[in-house]
PDB file of N, CA and C in Angstrom:
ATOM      1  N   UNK A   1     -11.344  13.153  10.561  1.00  0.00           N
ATOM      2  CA  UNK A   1     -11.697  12.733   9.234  1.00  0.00           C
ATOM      3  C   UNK A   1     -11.565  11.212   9.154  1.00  0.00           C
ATOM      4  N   UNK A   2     -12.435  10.694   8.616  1.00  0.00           N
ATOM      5  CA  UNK A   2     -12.543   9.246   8.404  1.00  0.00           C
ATOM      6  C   UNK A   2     -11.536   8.940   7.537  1.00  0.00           C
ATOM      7  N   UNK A   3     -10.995   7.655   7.699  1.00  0.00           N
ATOM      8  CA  UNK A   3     -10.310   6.902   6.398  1.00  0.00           C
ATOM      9  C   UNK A   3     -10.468   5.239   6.565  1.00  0.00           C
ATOM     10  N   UNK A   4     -10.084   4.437   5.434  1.00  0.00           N
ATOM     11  CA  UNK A   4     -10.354   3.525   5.749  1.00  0.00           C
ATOM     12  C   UNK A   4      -8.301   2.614   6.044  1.00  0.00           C
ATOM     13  N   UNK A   5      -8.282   1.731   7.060  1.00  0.00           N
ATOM     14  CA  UNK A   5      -7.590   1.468   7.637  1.00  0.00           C
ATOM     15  C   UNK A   5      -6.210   0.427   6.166  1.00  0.00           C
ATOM     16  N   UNK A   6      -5.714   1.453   6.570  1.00  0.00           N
ATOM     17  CA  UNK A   6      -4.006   1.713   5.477  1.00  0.00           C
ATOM     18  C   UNK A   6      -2.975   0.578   5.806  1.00  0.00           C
ATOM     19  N   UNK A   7      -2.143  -0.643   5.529  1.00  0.00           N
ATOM     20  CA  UNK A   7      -1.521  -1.122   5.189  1.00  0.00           C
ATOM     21  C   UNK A   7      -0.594  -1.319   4.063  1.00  0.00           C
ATOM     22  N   UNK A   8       0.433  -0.958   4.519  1.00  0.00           N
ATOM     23  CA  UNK A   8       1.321  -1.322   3.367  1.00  0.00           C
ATOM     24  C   UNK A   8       2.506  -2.385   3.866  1.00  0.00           C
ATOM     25  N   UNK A   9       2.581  -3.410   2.758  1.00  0.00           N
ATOM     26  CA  UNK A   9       3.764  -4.440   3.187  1.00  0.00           C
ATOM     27  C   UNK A   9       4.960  -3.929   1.969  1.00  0.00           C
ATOM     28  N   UNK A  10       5.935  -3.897   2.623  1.00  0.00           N
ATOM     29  CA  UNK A  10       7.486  -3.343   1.850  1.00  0.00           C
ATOM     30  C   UNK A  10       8.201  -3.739   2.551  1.00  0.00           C
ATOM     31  N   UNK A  11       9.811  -3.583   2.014  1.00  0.00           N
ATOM     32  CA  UNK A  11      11.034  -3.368   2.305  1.00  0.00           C
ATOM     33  C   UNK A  11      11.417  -2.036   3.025  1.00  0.00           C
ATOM     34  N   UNK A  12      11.830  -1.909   4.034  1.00  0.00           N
ATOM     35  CA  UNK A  12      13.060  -0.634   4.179  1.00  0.00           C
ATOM     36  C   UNK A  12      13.604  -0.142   3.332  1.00  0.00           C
ATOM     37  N   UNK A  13      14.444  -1.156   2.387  1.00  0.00           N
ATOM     38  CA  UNK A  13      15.592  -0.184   1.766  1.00  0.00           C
ATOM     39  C   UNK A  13      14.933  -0.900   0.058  1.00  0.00           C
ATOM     40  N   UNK A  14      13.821  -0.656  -0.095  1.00  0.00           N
ATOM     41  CA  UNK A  14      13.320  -0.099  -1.438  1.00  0.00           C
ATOM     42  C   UNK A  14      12.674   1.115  -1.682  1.00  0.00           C
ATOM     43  N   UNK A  15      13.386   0.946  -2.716  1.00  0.00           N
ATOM     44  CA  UNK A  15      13.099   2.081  -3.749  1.00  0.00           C
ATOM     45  C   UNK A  15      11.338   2.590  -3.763  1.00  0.00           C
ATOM     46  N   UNK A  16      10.921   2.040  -4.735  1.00  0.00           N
ATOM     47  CA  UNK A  16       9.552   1.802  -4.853  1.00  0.00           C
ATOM     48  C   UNK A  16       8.485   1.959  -3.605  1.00  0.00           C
ATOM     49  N   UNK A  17       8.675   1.122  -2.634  1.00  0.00           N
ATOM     50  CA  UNK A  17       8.123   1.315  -1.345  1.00  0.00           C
ATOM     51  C   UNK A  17       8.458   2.516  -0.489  1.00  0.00           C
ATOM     52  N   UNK A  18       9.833   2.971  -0.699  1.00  0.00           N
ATOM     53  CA  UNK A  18       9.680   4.481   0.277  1.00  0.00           C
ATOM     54  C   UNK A  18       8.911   5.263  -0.778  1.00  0.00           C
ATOM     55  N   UNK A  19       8.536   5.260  -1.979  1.00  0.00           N
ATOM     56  CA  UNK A  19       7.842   6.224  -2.709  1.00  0.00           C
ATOM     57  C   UNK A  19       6.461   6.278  -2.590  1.00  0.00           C
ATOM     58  N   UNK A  20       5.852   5.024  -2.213  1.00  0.00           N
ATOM     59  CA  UNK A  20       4.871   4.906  -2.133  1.00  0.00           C
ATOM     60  C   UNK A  20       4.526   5.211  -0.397  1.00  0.00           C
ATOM     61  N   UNK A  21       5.305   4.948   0.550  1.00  0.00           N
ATOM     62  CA  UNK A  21       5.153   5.526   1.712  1.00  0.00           C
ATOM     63  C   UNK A  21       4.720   7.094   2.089  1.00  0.00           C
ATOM     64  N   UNK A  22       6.234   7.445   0.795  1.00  0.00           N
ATOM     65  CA  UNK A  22       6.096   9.008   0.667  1.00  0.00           C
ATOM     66  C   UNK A  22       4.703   9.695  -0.128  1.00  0.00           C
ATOM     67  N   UNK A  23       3.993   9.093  -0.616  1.00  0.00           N
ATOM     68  CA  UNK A  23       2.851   9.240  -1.456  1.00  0.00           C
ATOM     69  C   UNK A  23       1.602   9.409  -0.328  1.00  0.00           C
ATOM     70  N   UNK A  24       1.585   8.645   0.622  1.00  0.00           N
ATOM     71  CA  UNK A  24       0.793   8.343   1.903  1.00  0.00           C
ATOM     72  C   UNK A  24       0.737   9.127   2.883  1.00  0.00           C
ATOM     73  N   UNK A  25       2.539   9.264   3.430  1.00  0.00           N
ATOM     74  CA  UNK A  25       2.417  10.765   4.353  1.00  0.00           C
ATOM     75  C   UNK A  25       2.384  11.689   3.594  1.00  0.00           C
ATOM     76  N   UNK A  26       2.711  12.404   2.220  1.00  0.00           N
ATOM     77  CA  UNK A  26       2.237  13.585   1.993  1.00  0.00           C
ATOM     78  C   UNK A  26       0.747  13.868   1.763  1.00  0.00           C
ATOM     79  N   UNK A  27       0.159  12.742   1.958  1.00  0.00           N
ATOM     80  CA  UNK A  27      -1.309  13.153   1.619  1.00  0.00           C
ATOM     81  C   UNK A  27      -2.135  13.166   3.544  1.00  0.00           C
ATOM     82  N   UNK A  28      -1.239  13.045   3.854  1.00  0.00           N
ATOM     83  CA  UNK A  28      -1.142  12.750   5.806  1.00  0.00           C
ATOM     84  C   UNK A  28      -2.332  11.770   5.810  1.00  0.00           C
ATOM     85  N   UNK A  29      -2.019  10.713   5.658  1.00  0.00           N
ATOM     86  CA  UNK A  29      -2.903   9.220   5.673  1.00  0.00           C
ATOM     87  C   UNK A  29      -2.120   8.894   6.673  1.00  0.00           C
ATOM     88  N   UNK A  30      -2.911   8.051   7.482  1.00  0.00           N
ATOM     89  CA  UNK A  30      -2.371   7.441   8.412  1.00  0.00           C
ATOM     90  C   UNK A  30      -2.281   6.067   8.070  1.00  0.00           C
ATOM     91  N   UNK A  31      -0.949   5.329   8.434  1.00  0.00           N
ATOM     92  CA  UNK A  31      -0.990   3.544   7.833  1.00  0.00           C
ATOM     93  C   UNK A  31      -0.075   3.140   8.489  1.00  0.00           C
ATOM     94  N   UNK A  32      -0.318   1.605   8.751  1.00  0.00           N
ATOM     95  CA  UNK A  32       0.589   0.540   8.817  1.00  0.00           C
ATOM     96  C   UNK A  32       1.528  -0.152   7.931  1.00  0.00           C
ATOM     97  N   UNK A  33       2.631   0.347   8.313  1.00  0.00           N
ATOM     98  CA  UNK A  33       4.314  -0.402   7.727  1.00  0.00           C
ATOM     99  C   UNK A  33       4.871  -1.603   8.133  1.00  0.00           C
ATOM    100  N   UNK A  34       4.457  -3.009   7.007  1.00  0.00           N
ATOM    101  CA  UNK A  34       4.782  -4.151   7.996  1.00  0.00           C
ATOM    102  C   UNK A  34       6.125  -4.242   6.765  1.00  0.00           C
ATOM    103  N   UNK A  35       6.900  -4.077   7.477  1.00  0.00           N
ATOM    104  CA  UNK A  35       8.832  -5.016   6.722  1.00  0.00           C
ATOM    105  C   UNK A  35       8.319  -6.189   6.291  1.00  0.00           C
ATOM    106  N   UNK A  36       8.248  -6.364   5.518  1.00  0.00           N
ATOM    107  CA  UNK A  36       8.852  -8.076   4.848  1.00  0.00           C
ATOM    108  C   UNK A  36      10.236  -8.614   4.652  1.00  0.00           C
ATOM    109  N   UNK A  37      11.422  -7.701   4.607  1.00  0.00           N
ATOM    110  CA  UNK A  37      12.128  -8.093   4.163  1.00  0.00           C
ATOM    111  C   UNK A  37      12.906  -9.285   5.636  1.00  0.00           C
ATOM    112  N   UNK A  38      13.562 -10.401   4.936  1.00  0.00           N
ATOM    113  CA  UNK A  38      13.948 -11.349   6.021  1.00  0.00           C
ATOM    114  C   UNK A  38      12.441 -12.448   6.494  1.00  0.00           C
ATOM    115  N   UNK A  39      11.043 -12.134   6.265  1.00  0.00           N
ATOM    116  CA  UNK A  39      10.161 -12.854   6.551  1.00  0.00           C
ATOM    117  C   UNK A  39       9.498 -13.663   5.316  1.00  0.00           C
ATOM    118  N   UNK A  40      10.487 -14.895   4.527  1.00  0.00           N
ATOM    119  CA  UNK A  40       9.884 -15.390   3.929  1.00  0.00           C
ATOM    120  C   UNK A  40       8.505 -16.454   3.994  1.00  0.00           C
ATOM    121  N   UNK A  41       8.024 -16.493   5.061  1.00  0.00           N
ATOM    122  CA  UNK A  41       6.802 -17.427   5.285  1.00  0.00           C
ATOM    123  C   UNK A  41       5.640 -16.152   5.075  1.00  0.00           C
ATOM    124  N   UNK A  42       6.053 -14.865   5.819  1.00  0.00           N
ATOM    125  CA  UNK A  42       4.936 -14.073   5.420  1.00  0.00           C
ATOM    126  C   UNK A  42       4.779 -13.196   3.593  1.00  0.00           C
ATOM    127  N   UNK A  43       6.125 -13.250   3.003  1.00  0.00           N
ATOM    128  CA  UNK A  43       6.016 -13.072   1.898  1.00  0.00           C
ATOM    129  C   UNK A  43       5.241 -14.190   0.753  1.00  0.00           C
ATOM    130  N   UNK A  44       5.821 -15.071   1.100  1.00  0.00           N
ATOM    131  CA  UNK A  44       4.724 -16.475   0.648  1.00  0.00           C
ATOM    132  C   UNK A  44       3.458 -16.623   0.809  1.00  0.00           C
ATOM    133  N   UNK A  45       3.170 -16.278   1.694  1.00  0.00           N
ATOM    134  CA  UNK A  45       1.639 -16.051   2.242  1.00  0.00           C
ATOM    135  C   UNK A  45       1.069 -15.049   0.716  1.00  0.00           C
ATOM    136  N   UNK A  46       1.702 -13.455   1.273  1.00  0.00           N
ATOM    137  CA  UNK A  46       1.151 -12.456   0.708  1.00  0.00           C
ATOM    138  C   UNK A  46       1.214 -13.272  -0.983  1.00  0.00           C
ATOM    139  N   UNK A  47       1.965 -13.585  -1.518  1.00  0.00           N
ATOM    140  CA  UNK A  47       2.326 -14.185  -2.936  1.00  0.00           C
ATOM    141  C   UNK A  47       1.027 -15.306  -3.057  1.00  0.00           C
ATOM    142  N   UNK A  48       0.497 -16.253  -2.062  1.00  0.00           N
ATOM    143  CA  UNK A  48      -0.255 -16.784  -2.829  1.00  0.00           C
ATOM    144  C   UNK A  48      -1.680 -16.347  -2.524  1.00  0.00           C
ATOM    145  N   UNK A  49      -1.702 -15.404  -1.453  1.00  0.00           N
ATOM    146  CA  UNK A  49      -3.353 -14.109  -1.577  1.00  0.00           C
ATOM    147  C   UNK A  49      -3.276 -13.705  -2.364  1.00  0.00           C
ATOM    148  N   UNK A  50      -2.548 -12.866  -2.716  1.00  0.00           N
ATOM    149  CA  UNK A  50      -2.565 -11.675  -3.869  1.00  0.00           C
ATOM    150  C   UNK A  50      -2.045 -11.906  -5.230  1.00  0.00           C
ATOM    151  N   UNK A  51      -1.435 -12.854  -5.405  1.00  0.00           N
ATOM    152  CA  UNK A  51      -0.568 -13.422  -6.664  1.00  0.00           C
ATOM    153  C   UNK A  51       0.216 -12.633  -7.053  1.00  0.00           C
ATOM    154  N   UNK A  52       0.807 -11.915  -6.091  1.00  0.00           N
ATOM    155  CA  UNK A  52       2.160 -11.055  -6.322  1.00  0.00           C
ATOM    156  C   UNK A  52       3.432 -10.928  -5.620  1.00  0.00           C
ATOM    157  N   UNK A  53       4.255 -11.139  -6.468  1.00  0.00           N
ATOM    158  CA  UNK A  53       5.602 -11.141  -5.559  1.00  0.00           C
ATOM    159  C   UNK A  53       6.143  -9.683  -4.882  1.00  0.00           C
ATOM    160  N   UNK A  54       6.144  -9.053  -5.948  1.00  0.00           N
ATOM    161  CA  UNK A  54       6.382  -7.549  -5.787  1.00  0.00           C
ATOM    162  C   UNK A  54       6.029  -6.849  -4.778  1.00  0.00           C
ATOM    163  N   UNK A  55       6.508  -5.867  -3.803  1.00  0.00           N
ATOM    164  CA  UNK A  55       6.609  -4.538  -2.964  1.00  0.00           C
ATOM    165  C   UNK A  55       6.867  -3.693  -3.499  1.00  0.00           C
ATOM    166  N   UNK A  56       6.073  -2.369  -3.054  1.00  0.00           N
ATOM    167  CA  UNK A  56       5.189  -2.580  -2.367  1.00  0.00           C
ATOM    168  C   UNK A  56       4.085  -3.116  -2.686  1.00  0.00           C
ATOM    169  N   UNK A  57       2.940  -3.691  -1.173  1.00  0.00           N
ATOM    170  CA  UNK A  57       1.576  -4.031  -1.800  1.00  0.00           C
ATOM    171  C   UNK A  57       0.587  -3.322  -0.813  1.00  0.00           C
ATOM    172  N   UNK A  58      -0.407  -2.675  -1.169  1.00  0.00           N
ATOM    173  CA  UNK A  58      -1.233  -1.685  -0.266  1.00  0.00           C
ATOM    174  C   UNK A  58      -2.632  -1.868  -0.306  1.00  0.00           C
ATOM    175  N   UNK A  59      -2.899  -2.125   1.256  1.00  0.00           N
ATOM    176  CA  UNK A  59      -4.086  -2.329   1.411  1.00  0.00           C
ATOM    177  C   UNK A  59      -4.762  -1.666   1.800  1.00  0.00           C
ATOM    178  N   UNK A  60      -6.200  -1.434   1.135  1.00  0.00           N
ATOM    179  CA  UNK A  60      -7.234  -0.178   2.052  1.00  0.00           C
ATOM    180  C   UNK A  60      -8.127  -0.518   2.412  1.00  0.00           C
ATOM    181  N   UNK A  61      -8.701  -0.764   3.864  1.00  0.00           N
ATOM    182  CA  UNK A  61     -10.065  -1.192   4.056  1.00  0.00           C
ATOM    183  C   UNK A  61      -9.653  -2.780   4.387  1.00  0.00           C
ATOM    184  N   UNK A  62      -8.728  -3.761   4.327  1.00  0.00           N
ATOM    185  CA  UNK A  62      -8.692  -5.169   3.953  1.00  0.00           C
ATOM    186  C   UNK A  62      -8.837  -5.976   2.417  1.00  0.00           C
ATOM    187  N   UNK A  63      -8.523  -4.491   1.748  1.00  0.00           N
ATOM    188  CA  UNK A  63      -8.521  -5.165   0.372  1.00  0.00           C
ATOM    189  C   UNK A  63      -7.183  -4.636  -0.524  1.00  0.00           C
ATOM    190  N   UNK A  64      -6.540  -5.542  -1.593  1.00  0.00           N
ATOM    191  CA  UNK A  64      -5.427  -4.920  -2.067  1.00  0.00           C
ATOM    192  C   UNK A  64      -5.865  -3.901  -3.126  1.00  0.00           C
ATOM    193  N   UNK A  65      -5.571  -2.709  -3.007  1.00  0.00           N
ATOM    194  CA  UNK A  65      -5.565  -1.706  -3.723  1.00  0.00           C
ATOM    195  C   UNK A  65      -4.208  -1.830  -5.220  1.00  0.00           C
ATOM    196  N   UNK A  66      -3.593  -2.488  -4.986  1.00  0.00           N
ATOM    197  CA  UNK A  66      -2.227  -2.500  -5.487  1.00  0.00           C
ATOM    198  C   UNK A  66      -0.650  -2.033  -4.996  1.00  0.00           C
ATOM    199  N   UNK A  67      -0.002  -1.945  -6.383  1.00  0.00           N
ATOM    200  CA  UNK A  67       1.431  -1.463  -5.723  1.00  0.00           C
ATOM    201  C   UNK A  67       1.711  -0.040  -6.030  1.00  0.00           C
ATOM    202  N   UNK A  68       3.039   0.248  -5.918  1.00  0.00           N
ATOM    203  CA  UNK A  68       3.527   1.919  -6.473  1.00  0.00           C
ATOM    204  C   UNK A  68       2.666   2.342  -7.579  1.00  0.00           C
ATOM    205  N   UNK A  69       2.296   1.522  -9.059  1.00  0.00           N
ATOM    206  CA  UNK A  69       1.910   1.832  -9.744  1.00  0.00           C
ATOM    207  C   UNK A  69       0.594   2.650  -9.618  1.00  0.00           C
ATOM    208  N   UNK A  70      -0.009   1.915  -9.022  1.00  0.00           N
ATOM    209  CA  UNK A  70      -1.522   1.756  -9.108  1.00  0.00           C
ATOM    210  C   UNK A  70      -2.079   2.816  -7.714  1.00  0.00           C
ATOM    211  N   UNK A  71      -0.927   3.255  -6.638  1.00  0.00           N
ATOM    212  CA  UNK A  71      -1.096   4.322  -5.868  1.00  0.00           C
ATOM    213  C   UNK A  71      -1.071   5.665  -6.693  1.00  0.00           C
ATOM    214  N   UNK A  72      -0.107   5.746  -7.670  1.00  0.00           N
ATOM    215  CA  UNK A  72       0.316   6.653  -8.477  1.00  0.00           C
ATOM    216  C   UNK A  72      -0.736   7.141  -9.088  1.00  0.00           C
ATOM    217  N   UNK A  73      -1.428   6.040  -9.345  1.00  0.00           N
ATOM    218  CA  UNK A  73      -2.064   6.378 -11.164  1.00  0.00           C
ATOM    219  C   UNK A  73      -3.730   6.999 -10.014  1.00  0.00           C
ATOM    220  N   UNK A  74      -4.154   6.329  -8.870  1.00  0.00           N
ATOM    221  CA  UNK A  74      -5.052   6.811  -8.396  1.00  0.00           C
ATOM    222  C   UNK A  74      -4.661   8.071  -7.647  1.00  0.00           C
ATOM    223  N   UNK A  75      -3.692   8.880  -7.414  1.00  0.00           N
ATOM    224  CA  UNK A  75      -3.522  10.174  -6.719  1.00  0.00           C
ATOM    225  C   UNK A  75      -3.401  11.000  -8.306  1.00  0.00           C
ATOM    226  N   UNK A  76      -2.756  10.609  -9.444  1.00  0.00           N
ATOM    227  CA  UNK A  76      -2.910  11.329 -10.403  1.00  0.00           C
ATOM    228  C   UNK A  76      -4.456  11.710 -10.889  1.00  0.00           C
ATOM    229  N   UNK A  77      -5.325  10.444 -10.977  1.00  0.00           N
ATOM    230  CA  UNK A  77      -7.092  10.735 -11.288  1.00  0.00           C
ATOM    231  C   UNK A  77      -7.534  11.411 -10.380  1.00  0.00           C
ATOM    232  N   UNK A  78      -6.952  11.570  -8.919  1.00  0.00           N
ATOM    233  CA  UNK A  78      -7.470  12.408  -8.083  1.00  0.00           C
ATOM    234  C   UNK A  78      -9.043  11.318  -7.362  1.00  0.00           C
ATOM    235  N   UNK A  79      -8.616  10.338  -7.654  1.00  0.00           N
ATOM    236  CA  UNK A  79      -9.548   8.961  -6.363  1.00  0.00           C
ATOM    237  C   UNK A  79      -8.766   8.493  -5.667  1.00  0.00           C
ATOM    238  N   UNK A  80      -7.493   8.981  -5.093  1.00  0.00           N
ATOM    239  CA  UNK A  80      -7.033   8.405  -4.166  1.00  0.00           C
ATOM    240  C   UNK A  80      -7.747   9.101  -2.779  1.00  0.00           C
ATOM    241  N   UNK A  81      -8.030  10.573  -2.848  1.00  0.00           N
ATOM    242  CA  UNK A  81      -8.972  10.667  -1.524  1.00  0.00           C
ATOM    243  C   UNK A  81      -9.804  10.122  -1.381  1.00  0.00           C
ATOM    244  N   UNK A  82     -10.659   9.873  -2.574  1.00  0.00           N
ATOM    245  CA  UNK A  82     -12.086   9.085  -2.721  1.00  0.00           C
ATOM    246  C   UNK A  82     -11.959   7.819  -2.137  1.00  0.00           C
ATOM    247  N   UNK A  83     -11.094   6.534  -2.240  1.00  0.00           N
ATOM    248  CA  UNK A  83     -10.802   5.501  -1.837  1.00  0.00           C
ATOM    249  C   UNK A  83     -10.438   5.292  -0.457  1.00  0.00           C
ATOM    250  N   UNK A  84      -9.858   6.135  -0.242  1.00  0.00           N
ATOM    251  CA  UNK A  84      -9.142   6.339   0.935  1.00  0.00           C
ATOM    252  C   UNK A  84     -10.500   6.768   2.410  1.00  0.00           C
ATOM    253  N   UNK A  85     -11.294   7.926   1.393  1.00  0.00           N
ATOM    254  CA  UNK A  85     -11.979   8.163   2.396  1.00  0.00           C
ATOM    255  C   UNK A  85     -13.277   6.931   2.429  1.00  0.00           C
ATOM    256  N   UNK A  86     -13.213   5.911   1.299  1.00  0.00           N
ATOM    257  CA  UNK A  86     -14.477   4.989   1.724  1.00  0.00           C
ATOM    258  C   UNK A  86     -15.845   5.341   0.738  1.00  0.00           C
ATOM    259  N   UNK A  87     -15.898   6.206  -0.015  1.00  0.00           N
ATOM    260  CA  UNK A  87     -16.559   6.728  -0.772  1.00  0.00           C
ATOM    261  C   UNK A  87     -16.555   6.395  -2.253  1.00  0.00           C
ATOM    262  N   UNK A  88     -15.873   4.954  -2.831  1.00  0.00           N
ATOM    263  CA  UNK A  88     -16.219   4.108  -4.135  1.00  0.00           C
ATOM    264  C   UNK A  88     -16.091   3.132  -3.934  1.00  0.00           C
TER     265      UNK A  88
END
């Protein structure tokens, strides 16, 4: 099955980000887990691409999809397969 290629930048020991991890493998998506925590040159980076400080931040395809929130609110509408699979 196709998907389009999954990134997520987080912490280990957040909250928010293992939920949103957990949101990812239960839907068995396959993705990349890059730590930020301890890498402030790459958090800076991500802060002035995206204009967000906050973790998690999730990317689908090379584009930011958003954070916990915004994973949430698209598996609740039921377009998180849709997105995922490349199909909006």
């Amino acid at each position: 099955m196709y998907q389009e290629e999954i990134v997520i930048y987080a912490k280990a020991r957040c909250r928010r980000c293992r939920r949103a991890r957990r949101i990812l493998k239960r839907k068995g998506y396959a993705f990349e887990a890059v730590d930020v925590a301890g890498d402030e040159k790459l958090r800076a980076r991500l802060a002035e691409t995206t204009g967000k400080r906050k973790v998690p931040l999730i990317f689908l395809g090379g584009r930011l999809v958003g954070g916990l929130e915004d994973i949430e609110a698209l598996e609740r509408s039921g377009d998180l397969d849709r997105v995922v699979r490349g199909r909006v």
